[in-house]
Protein backbone atom coordinates (compact mmCIF):
# COMPACT_ATOMS: atom_id res chain seq x y z
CA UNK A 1 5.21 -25.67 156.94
CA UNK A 2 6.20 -22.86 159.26
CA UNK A 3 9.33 -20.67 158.27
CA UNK A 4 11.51 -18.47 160.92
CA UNK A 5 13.64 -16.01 160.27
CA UNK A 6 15.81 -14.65 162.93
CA UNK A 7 17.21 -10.84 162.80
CA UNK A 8 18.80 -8.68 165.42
CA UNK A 9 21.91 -9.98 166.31
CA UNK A 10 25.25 -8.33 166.09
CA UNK A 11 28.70 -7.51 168.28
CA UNK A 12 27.90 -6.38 171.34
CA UNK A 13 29.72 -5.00 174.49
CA UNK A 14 29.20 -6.48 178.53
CA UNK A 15 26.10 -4.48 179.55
CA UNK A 16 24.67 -3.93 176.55
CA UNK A 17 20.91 -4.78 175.63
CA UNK A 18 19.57 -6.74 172.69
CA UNK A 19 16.67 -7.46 171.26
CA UNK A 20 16.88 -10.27 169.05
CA UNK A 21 13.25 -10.93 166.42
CA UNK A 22 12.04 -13.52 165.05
CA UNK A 23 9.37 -13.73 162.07
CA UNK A 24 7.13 -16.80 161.16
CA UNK A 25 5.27 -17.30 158.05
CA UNK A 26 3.08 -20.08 156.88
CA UNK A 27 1.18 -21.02 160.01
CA UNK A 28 -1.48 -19.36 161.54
CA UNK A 29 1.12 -17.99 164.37
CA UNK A 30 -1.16 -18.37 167.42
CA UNK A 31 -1.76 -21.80 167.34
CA UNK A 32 2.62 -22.28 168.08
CA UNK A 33 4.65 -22.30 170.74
CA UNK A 34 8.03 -20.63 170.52
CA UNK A 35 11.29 -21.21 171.65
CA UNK A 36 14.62 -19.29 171.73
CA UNK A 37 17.73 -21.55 172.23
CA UNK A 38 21.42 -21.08 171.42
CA UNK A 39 24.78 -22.78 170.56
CA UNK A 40 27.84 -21.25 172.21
CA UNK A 41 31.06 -22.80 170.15
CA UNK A 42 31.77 -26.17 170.33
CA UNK A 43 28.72 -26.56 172.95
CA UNK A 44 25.31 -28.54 172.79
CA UNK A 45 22.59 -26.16 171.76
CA UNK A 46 20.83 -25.64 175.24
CA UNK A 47 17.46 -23.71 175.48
CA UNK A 48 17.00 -20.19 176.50
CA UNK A 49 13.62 -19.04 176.84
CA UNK A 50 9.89 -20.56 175.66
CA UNK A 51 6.29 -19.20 175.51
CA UNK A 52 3.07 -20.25 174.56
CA UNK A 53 0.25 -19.39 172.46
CA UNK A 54 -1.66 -16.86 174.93
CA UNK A 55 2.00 -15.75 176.38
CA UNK A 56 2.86 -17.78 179.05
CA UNK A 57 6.68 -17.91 179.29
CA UNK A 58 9.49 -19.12 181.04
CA UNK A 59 13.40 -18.39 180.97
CA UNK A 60 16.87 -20.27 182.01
CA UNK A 61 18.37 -16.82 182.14
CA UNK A 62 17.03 -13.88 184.31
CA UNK A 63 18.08 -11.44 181.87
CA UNK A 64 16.56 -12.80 179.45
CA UNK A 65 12.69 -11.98 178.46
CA UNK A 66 10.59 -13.50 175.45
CA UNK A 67 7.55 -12.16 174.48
CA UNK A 68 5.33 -12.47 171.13
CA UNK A 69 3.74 -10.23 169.13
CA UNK A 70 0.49 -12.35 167.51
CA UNK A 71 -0.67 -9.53 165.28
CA UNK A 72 2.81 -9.28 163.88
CA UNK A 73 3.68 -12.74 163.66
CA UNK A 74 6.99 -12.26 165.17
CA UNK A 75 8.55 -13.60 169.11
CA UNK A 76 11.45 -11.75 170.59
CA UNK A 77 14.08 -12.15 172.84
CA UNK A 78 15.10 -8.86 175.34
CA UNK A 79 18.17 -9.81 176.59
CA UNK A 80 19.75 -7.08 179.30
CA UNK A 81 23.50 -6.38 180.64
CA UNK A 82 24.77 -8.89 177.83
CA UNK A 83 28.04 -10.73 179.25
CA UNK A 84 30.81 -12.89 177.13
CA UNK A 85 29.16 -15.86 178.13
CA UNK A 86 25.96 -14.95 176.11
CA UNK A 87 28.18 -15.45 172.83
CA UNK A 88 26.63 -18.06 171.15
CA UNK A 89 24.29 -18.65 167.74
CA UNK A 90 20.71 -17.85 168.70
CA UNK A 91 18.10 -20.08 167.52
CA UNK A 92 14.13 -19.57 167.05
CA UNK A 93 11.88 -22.74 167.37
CA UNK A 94 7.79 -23.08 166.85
CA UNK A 95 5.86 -26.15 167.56
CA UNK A 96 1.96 -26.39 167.16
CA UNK A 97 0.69 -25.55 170.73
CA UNK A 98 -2.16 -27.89 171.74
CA UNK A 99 -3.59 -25.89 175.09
CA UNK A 100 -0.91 -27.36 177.29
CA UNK A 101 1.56 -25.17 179.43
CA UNK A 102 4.82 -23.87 178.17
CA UNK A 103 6.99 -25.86 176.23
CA UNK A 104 10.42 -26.40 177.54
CA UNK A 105 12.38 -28.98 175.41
CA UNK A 106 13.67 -28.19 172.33
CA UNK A 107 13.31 -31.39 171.32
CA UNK A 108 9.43 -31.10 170.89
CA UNK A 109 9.90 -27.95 168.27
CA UNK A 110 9.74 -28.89 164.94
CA UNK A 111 10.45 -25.96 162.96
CA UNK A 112 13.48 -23.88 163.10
CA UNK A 113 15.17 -20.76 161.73
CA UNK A 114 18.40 -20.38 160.47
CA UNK A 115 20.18 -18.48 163.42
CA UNK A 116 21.58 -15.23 164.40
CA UNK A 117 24.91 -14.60 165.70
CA UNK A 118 25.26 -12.35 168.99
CA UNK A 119 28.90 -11.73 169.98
CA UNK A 120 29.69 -9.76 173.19
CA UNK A 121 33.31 -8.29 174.03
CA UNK A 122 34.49 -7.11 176.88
């Protein structure tokens, strides 16, 4: 059983960078693929960013960056010049990575964390 716990969040203002974290446990972390999605109020969660075991990645959002950190156990999210829009409940996801690309759809990640709010004024 793999746990996530997501930290970083906060208020923000337009232009502003974040870097949002994201710590498993439980799982030898390699051997996942991660995922950052997020759920904007009273909107479908839709998926942000994902990357694979050896780092492969992809992103929706060209602000946005993922990256992981193996030794540390932890994937982030950079995201730059922050707008109102990116206002939502961020969301970390692993499923066990079997060799195969990046995973895109949340709906093949079994494991997520509890969430971290970002808000961003203007």
């Amino acid at each position: 059983q793999v746990q996530l716990v997501e930290s970083g969040g906060g208020s923000m203002q337009v232009g502003d960078t974040l870097r949002l974290s994201c710590k498993a446990s439980g799982g030898t972390f390699r051997d996942y693929a991660m995922a950052w999605s997020r759920q904007a109020p009273g909107k479908e969660r839709e998926f942000v960013a994902a990357i694979n075991g050896p780092g492969d990645s992809t992103s929706v959002k060209g602000r946005f960056a993922i990256s992981r950190d193996n030794a540390r156990n932890t994937v982030y999210l950079q995201m730059d010049d922050l707008k109102p829009e990116d206002t939502a409940v961020y969301y970390c996801a692993a499923t066990r990575w079997f060799g195969v690309g990046v995973v895109p759809s949340l709906e093949l990640y079994d494991y997520w964390g509890q969430g971290t709010q970002v808000t961003v004024s203007r």
